[in-house]
Protein backbone atom coordinates (compact mmCIF):
# COMPACT_ATOMS: atom_id res chain seq x y z
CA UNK A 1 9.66 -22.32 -31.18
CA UNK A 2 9.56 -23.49 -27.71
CA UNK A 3 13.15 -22.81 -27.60
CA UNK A 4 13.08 -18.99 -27.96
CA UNK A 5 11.11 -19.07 -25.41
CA UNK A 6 12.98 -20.64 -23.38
CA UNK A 7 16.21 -18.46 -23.95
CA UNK A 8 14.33 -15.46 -23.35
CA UNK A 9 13.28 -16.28 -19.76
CA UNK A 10 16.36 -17.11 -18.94
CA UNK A 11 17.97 -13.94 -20.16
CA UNK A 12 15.24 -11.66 -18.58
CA UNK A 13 16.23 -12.53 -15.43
CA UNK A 14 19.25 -10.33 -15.61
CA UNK A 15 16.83 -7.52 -16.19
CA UNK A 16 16.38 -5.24 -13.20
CA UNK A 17 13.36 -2.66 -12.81
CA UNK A 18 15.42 -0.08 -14.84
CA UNK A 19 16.11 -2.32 -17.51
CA UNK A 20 12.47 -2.86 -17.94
CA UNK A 21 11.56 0.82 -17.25
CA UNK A 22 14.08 1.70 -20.11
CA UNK A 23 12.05 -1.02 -22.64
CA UNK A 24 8.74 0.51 -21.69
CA UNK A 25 9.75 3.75 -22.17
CA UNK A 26 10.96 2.23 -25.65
CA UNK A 27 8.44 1.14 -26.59
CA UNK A 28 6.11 4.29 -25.72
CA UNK A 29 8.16 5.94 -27.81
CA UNK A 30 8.16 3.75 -31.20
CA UNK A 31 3.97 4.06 -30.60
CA UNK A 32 4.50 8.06 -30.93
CA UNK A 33 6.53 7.57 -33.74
CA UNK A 34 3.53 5.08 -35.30
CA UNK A 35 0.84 7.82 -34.28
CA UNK A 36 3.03 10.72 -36.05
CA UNK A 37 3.76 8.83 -39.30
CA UNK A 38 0.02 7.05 -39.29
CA UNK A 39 -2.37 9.69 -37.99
CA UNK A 40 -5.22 7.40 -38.35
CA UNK A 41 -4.75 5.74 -35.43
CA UNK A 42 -5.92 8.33 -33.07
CA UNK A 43 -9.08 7.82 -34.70
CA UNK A 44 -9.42 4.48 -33.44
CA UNK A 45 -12.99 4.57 -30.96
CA UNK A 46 -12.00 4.54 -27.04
CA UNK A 47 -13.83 1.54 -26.25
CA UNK A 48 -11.42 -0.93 -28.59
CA UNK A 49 -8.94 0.51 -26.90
CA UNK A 50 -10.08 -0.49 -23.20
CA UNK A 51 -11.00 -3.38 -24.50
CA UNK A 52 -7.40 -4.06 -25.49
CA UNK A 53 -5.82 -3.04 -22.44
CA UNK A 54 -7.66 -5.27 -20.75
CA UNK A 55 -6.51 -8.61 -22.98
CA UNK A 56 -3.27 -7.43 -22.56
CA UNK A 57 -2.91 -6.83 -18.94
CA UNK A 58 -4.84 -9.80 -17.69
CA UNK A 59 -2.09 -12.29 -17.57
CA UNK A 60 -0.33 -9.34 -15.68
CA UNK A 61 -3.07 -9.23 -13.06
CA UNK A 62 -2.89 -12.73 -12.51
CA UNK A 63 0.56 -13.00 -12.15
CA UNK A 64 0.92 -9.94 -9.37
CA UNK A 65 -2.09 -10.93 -7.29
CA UNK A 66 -3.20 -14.25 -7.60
CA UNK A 67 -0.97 -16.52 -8.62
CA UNK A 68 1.34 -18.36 -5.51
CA UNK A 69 4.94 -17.85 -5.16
CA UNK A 70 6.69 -21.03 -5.66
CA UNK A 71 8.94 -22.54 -2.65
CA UNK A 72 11.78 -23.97 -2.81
């Protein structure tokens, strides 16, 4: 398993910002296809949903502000 992982960081870094503009505007778009087939969803209370943003964009948060740029 460890090995996936390992090929995908290496071929992410031949992403560029526009790559990974293009992925998140992907993937916005496969979650308005899953709100238009399952209608449900939008039913969902606000406060999960905060909640949820926030366990998913913590390691994000740490990684642009606090974490130390290595030197080589």
């Amino acid at each position: 398993m460890a090995n996936i992982f390992q090929y995908f960081n290496r071929r992410i870094k031949f992403f560029t910002l526009f790559d990974i503009k293009l992925a998140q505007t992907a993937s916005m778009i496969v979650m308005i296809i899953l709100i238009k087939l399952i209608p449900d969803i939008t039913k969902i209370d606000w406060t999960w949903l905060i909640i949820a943003l926030i366990l998913v964009s913590i390691r994000l948060f740490y990684l642009m502000f606090f974490k130390s740029e290595k030197r080589k």
